[in-house]
C-alpha atoms as a PDB file:
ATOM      1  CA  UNK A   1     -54.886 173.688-130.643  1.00  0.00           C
ATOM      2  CA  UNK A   2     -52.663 171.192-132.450  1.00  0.00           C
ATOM      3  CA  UNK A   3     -55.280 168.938-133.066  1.00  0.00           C
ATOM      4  CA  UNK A   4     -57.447 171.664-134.860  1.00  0.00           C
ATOM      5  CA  UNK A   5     -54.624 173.049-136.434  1.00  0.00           C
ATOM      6  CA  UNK A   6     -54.114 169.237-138.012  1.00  0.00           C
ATOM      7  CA  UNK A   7     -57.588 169.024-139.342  1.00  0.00           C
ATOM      8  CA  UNK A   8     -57.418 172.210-140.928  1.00  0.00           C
ATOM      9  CA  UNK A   9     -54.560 171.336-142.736  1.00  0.00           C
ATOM     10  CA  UNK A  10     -56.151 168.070-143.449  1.00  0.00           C
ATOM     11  CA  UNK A  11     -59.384 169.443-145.286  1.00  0.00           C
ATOM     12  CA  UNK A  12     -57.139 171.969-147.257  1.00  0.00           C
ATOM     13  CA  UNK A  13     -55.691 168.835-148.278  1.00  0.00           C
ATOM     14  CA  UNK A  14     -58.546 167.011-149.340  1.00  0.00           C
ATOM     15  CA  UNK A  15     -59.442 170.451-150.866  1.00  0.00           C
ATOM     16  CA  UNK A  16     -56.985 170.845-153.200  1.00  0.00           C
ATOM     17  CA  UNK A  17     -56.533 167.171-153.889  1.00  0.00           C
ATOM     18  CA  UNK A  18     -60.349 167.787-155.580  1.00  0.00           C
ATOM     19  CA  UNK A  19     -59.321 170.567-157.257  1.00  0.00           C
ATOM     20  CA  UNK A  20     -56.447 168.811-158.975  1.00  0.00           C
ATOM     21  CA  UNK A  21     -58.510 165.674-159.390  1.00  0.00           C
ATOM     22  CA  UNK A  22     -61.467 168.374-161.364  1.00  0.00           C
ATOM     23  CA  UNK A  23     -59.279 169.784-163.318  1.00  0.00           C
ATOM     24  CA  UNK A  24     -57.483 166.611-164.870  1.00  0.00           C
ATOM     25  CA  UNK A  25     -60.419 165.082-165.526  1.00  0.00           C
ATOM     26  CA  UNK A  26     -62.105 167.479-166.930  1.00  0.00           C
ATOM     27  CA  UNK A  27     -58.589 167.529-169.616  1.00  0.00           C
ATOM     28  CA  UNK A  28     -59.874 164.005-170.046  1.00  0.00           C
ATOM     29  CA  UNK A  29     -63.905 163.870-170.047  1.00  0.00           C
ATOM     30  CA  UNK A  30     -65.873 167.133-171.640  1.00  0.00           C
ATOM     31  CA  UNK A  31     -67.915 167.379-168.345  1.00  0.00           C
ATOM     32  CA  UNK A  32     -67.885 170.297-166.143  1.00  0.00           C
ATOM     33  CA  UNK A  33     -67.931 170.315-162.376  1.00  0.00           C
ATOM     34  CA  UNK A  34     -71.663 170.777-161.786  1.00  0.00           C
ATOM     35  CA  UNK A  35     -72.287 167.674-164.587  1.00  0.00           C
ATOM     36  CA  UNK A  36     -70.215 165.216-162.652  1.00  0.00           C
ATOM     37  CA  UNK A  37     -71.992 161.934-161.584  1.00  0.00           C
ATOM     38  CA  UNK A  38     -71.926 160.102-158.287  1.00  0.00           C
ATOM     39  CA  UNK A  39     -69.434 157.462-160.039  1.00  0.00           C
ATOM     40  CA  UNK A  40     -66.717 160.265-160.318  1.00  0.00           C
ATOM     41  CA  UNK A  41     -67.602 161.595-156.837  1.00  0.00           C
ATOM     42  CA  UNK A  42     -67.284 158.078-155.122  1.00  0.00           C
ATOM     43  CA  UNK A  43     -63.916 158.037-156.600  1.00  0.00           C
ATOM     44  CA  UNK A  44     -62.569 161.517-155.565  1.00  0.00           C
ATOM     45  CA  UNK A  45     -63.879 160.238-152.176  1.00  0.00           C
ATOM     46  CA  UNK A  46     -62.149 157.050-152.010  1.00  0.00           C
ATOM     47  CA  UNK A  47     -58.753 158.840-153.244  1.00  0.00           C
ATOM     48  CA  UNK A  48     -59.844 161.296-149.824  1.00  0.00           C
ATOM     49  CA  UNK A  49     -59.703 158.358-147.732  1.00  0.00           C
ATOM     50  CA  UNK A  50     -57.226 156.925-148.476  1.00  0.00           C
ATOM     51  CA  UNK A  51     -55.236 159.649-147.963  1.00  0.00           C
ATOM     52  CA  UNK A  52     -56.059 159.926-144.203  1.00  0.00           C
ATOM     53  CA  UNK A  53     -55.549 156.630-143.940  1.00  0.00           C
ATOM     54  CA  UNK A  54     -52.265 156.903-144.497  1.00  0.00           C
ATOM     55  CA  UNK A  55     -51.487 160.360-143.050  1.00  0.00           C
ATOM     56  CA  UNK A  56     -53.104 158.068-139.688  1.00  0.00           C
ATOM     57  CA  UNK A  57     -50.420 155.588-140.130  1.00  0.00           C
ATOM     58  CA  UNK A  58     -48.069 157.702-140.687  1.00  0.00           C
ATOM     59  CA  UNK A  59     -49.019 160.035-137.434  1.00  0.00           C
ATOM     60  CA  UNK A  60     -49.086 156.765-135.274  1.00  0.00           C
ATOM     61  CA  UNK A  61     -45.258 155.733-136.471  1.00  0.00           C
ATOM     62  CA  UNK A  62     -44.041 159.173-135.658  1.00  0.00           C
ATOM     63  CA  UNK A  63     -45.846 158.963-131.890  1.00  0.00           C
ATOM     64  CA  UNK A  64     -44.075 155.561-131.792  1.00  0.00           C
ATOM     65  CA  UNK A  65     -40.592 156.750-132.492  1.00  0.00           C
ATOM     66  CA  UNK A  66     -40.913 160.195-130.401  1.00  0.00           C
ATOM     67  CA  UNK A  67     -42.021 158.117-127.252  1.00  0.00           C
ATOM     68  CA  UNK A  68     -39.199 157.507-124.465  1.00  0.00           C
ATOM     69  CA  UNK A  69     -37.988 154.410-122.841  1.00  0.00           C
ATOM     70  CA  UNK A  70     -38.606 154.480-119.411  1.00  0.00           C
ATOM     71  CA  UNK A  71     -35.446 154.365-116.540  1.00  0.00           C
ATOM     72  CA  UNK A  72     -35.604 151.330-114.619  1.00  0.00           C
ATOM     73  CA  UNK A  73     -34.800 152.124-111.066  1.00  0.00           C
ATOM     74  CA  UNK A  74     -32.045 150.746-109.473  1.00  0.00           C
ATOM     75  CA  UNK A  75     -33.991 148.640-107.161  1.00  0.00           C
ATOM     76  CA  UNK A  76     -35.750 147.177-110.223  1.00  0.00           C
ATOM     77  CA  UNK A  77     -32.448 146.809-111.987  1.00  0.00           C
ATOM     78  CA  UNK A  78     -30.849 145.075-108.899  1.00  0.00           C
ATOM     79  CA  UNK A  79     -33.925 143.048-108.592  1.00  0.00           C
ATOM     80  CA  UNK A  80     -33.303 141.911-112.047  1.00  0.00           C
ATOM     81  CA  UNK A  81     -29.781 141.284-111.712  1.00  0.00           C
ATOM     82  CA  UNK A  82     -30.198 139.071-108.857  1.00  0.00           C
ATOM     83  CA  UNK A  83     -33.117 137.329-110.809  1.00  0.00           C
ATOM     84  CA  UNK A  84     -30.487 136.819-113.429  1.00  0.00           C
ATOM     85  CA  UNK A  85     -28.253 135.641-111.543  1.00  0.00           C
ATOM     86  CA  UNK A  86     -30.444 133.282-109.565  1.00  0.00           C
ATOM     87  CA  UNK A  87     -31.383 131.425-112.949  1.00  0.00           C
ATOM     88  CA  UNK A  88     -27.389 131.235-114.161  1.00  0.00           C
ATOM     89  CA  UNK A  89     -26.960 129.642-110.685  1.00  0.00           C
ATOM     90  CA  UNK A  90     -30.069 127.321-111.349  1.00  0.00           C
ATOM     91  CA  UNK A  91     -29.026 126.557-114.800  1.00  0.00           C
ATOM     92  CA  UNK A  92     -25.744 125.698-113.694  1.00  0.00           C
ATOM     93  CA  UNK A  93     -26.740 123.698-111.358  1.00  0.00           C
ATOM     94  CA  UNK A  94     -29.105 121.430-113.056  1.00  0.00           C
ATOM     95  CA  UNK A  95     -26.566 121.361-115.505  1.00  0.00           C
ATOM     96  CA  UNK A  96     -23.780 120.040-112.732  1.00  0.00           C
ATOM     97  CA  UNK A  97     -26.403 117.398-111.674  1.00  0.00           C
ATOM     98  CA  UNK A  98     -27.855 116.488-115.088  1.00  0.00           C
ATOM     99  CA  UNK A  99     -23.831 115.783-116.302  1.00  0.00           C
ATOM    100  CA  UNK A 100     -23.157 113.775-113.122  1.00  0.00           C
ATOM    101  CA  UNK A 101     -26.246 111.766-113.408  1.00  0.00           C
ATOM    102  CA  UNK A 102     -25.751 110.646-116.983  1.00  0.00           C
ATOM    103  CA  UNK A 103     -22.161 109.899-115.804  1.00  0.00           C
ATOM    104  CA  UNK A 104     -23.560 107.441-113.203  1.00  0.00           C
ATOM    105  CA  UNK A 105     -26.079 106.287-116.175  1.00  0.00           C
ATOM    106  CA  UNK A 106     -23.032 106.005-117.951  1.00  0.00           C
ATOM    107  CA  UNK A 107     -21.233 104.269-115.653  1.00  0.00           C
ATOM    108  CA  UNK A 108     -24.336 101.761-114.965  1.00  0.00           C
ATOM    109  CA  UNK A 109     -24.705 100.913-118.208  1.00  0.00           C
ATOM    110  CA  UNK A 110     -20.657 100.117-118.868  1.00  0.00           C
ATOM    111  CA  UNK A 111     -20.633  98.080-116.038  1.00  0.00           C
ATOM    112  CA  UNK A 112     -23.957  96.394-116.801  1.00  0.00           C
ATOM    113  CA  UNK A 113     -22.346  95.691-120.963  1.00  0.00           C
ATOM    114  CA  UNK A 114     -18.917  94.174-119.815  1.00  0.00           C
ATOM    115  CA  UNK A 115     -17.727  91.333-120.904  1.00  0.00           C
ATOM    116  CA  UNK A 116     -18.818  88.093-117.993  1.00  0.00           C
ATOM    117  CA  UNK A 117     -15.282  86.101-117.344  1.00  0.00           C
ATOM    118  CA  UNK A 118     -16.592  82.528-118.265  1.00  0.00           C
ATOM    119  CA  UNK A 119     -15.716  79.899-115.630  1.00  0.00           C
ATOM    120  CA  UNK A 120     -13.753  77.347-115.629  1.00  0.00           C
ATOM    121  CA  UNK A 121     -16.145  74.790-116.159  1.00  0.00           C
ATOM    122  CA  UNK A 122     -17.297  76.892-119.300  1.00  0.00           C
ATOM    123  CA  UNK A 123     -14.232  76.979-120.777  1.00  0.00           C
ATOM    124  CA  UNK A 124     -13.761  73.025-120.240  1.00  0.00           C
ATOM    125  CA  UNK A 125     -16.936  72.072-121.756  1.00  0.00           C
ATOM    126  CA  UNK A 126     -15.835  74.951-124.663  1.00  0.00           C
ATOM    127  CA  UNK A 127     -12.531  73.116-125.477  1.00  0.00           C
ATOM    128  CA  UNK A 128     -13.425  69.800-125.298  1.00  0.00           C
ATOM    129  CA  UNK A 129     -16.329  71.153-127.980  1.00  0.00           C
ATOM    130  CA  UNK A 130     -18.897  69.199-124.983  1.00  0.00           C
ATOM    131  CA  UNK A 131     -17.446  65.875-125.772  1.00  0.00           C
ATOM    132  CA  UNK A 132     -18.349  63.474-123.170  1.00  0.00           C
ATOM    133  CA  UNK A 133     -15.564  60.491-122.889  1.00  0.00           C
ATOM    134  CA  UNK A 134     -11.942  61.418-122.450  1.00  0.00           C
ATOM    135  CA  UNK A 135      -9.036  59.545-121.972  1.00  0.00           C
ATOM    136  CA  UNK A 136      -5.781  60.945-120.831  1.00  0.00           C
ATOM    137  CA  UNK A 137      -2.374  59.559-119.640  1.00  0.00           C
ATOM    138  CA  UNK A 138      -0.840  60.242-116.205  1.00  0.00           C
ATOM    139  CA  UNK A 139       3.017  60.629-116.645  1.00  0.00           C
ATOM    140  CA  UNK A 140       4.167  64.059-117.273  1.00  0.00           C
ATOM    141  CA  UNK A 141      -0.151  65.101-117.773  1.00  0.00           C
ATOM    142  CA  UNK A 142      -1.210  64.434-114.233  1.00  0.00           C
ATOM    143  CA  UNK A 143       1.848  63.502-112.210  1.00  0.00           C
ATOM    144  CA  UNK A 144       5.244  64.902-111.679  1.00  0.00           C
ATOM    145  CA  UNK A 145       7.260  61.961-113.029  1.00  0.00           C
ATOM    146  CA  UNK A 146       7.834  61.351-116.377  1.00  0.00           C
ATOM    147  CA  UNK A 147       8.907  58.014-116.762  1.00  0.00           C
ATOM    148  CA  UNK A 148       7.675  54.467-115.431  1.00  0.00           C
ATOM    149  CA  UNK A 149      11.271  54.060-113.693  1.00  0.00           C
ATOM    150  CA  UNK A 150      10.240  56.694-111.579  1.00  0.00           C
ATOM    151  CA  UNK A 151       6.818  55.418-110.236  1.00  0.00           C
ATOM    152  CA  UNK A 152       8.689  52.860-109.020  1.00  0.00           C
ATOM    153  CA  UNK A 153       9.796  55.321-106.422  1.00  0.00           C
ATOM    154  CA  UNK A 154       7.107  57.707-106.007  1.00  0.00           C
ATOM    155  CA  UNK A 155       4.290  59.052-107.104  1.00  0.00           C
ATOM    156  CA  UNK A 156       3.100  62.917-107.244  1.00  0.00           C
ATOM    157  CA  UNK A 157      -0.126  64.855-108.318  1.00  0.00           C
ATOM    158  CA  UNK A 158       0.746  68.067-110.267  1.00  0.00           C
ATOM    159  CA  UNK A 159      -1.175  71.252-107.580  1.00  0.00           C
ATOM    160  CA  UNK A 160      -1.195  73.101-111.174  1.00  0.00           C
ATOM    161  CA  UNK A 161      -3.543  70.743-112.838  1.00  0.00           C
ATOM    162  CA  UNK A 162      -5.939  69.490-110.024  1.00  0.00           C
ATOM    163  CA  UNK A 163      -8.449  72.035-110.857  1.00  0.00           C
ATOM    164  CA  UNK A 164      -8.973  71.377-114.354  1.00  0.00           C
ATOM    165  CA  UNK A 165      -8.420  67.525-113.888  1.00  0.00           C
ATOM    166  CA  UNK A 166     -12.348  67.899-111.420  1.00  0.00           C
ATOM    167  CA  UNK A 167     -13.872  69.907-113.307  1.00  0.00           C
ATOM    168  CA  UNK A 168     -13.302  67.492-116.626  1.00  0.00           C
ATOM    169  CA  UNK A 169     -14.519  64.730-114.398  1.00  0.00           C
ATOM    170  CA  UNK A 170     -17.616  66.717-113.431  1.00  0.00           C
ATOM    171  CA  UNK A 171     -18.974  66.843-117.374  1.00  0.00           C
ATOM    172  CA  UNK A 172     -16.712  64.162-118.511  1.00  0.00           C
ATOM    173  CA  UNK A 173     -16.649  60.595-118.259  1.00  0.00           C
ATOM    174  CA  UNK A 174     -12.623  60.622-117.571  1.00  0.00           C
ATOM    175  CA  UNK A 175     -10.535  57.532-118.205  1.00  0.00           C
ATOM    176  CA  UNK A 176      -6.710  58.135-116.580  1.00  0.00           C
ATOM    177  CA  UNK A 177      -4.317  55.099-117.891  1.00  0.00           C
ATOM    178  CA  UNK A 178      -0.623  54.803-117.873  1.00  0.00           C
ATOM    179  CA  UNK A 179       2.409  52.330-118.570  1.00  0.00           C
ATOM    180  CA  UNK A 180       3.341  51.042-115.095  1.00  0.00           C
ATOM    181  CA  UNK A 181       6.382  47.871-114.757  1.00  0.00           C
ATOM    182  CA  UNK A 182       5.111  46.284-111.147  1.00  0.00           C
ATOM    183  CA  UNK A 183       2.269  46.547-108.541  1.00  0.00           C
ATOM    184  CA  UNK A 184       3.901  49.011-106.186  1.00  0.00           C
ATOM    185  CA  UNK A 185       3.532  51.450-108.905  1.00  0.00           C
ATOM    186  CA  UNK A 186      -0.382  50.856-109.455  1.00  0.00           C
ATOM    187  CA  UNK A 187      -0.682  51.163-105.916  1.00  0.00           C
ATOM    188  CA  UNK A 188       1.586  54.825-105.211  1.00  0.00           C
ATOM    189  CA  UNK A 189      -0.252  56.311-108.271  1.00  0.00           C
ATOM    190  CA  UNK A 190      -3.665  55.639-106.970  1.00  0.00           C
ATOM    191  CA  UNK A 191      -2.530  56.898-103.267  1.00  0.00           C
ATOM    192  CA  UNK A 192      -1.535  59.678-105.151  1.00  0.00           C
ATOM    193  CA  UNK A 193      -4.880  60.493-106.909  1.00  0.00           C
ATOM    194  CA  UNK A 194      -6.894  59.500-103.824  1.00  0.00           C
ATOM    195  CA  UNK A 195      -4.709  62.262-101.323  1.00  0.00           C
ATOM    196  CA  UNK A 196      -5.217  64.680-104.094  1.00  0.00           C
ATOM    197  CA  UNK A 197      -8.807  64.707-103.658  1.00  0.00           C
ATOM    198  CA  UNK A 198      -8.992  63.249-107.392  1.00  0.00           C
ATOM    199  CA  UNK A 199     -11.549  60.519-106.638  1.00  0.00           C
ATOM    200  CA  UNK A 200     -15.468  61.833-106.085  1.00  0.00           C
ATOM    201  CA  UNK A 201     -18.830  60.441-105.336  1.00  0.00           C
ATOM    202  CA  UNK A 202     -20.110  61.878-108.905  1.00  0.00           C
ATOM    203  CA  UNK A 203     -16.391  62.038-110.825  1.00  0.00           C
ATOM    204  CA  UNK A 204     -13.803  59.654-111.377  1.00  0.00           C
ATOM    205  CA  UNK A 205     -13.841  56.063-109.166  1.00  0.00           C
ATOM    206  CA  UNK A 206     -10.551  53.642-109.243  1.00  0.00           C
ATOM    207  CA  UNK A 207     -12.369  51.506-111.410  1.00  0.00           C
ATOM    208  CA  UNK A 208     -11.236  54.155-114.109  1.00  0.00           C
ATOM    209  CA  UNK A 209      -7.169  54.476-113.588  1.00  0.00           C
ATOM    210  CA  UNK A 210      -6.126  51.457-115.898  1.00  0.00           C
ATOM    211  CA  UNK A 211      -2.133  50.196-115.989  1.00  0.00           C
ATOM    212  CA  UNK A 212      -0.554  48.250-118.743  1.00  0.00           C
ATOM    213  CA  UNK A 213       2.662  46.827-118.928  1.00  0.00           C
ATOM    214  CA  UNK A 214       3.550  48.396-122.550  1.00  0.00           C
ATOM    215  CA  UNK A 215       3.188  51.718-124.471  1.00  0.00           C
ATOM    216  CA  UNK A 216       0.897  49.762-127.348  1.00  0.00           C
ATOM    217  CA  UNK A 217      -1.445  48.493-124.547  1.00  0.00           C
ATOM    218  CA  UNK A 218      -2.581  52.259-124.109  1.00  0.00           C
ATOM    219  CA  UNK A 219      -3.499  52.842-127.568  1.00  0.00           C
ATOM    220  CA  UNK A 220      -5.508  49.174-127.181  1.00  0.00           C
ATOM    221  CA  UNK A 221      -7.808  51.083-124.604  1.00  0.00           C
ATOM    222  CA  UNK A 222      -7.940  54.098-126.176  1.00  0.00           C
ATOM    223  CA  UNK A 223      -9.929  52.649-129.525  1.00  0.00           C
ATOM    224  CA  UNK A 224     -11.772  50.028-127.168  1.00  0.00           C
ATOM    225  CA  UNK A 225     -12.944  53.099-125.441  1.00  0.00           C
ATOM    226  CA  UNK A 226     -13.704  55.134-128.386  1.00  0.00           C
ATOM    227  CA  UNK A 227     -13.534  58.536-126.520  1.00  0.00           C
ATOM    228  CA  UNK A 228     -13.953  61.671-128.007  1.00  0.00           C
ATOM    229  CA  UNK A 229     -10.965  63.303-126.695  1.00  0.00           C
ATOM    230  CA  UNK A 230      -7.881  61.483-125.999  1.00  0.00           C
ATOM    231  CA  UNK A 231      -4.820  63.487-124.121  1.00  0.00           C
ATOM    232  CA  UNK A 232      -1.335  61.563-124.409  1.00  0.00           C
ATOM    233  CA  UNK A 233       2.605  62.865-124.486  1.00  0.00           C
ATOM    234  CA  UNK A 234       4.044  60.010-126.780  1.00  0.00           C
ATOM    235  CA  UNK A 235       3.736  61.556-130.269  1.00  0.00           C
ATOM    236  CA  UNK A 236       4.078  57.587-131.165  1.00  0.00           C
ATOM    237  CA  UNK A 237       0.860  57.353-130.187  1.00  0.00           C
ATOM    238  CA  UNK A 238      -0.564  60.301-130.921  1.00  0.00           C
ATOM    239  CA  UNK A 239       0.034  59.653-134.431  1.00  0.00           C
ATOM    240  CA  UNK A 240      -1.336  55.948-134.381  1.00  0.00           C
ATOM    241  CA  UNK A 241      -4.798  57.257-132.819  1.00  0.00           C
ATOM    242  CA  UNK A 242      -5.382  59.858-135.370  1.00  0.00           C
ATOM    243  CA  UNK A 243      -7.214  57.949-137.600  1.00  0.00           C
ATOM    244  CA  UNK A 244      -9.558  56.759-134.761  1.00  0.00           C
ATOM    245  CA  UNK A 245      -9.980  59.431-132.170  1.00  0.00           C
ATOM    246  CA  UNK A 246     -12.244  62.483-132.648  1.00  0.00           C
ATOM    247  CA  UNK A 247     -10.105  65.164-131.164  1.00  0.00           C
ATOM    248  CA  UNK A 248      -6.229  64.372-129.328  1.00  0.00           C
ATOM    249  CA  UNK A 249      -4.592  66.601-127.232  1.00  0.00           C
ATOM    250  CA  UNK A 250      -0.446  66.045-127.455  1.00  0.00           C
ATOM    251  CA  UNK A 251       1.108  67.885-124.202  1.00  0.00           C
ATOM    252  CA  UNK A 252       4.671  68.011-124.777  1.00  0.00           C
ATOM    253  CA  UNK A 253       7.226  71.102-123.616  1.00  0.00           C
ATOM    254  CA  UNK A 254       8.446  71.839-127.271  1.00  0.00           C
ATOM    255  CA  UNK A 255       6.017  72.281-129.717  1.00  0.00           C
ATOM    256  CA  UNK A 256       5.650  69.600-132.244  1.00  0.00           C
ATOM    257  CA  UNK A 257       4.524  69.725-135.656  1.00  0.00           C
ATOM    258  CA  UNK A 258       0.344  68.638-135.618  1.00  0.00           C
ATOM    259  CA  UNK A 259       0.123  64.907-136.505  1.00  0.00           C
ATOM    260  CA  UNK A 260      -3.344  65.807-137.981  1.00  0.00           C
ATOM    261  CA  UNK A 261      -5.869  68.413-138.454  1.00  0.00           C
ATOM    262  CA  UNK A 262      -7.796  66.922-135.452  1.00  0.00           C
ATOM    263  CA  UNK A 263      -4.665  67.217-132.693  1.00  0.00           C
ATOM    264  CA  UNK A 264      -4.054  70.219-130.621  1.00  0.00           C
ATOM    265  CA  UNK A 265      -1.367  70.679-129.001  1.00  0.00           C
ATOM    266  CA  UNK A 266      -0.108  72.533-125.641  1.00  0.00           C
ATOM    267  CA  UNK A 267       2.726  72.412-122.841  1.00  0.00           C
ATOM    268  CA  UNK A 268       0.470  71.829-120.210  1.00  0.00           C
ATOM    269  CA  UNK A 269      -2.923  70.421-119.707  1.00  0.00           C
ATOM    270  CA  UNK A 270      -4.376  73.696-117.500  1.00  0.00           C
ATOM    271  CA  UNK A 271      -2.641  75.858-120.577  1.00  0.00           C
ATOM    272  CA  UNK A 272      -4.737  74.960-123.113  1.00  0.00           C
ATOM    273  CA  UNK A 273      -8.108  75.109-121.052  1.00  0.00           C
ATOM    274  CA  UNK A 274      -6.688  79.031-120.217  1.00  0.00           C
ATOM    275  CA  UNK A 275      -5.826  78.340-116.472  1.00  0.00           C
ATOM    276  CA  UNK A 276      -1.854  79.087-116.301  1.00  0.00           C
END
């Protein structure tokens, strides 16, 4: 019955719609009804259509908004919930391990970036900027005493600088020297250096631990040697080798003013290769 009822009203629409249509354009045109042409009928006919056209749409919209959501049963909703919460717990989860994998990614990849400690042989060959000869003095450098007087009773190897003192011999043809006053004191310094361990197969040999009686005699090897490092703790000489020697290293206790722009200086022989 509704849907009747809806077409009736429908065609009384498109009835009077022609009506209205006739009589404006008959205001317009000096035609009558019975003298109107298909042209003017295709049009009233197109304005018809499009009128159901939209009374359609607009019949469809109001069946849209008039239609009810349906319940959800509790089972369904539970269902749902658990769903939900199933996926929260997943998503978690994944998240938990995702973060505590790219922490151990992390982790790898600081560990895998840090900064290698160079050896000690590194830092040797570093220093001495891979010069090959060197020449160094014993007293207060390599040995406990500090004066010749005092070789004339003993005779000690510094523990401290044994370490650094091979490894220079291992990339360095090393040349030890020092101001002794008899025999006895040759012989306790090279006892010394040989119970030390100091003397190698591939390092430094006897042959290479010169004496002389004075101080000048040292600076005579040094240039006959023509190292490229030479390590001493007289500042006398020190100074006279500047002009000659690549590189000197002056170990004294109190620093002293550089002789020259090619002398280092440094308390200790292990101090200035880093090993303290």
């Amino acid at each position: 019955m509704a849907e009747s009822s809806s077409k009736d009203d429908l065609l009384q629409l498109i009835k009077r719609l022609g009506a209205y249509l006739t009589v404006k354009m008959s205001d317009f045109f000096p035609i009558s009804t019975q003298n109107l042409d298909s042209r003017s009928v295709g049009a009233i006919a197109g304005v018809a259509v499009a009128i159901i056209f939209t009374w359609k749409l607009l019949g469809s919209s109001n069946g849209h908004q008039r239609r009810q959501p349906k319940r959800q049963t509790p089972a369904a909703s539970s269902s749902t919930s658990n769903v939900g919460l199933n996926s929260s717990e997943q998503l978690i989860s994944s998240g938990v391990c995702s973060s505590s994998g790219d922490l151990r990614a992390h982790n790898v990849v600081d560990e895998f970036f840090q900064p290698v400690k160079p050896t000690l042989g590194q830092i040797v060959r570093q220093k001495l900027s891979d010069g090959r000869k060197v020449t160094c003095r014993l007293l207060g450098i390599i040995l406990e005493e500090n004066s010749p007087e005092d070789l004339q009773k003993q005779a000690t190897v510094r523990s401290s600088v044994l370490e650094v003192l091979l490894e220079i011999t291992k990339y360095c043809d090393l040349y030890l020297m020092e101001t002794v006053l008899d025999d006895e004191s040759e012989k306790r310094v090279l006892l010394a250096l040989e119970d030390a361990g100091v003397f190698t197969s591939d390092g430094l040999v006897k042959d290479k631990v010169l004496f002389c009686s004075m101080e000048n005699g040292r600076a005579s090897f040094v240039r006959q040697l023509e190292p490229d490092w030479h390590i001493d703790s007289n500042p006398d000489i020190i100074f006279q080798l500047a002009r000659f020697i690549k590189y000197q290293l002056h170990v004294a206790p109190i620093k002293h003013e550089r002789a020259a722009s090619n002398v280092y200086c440094s308390p200790s022989l292990e101090q200035f290769f880093g090993n303290i």
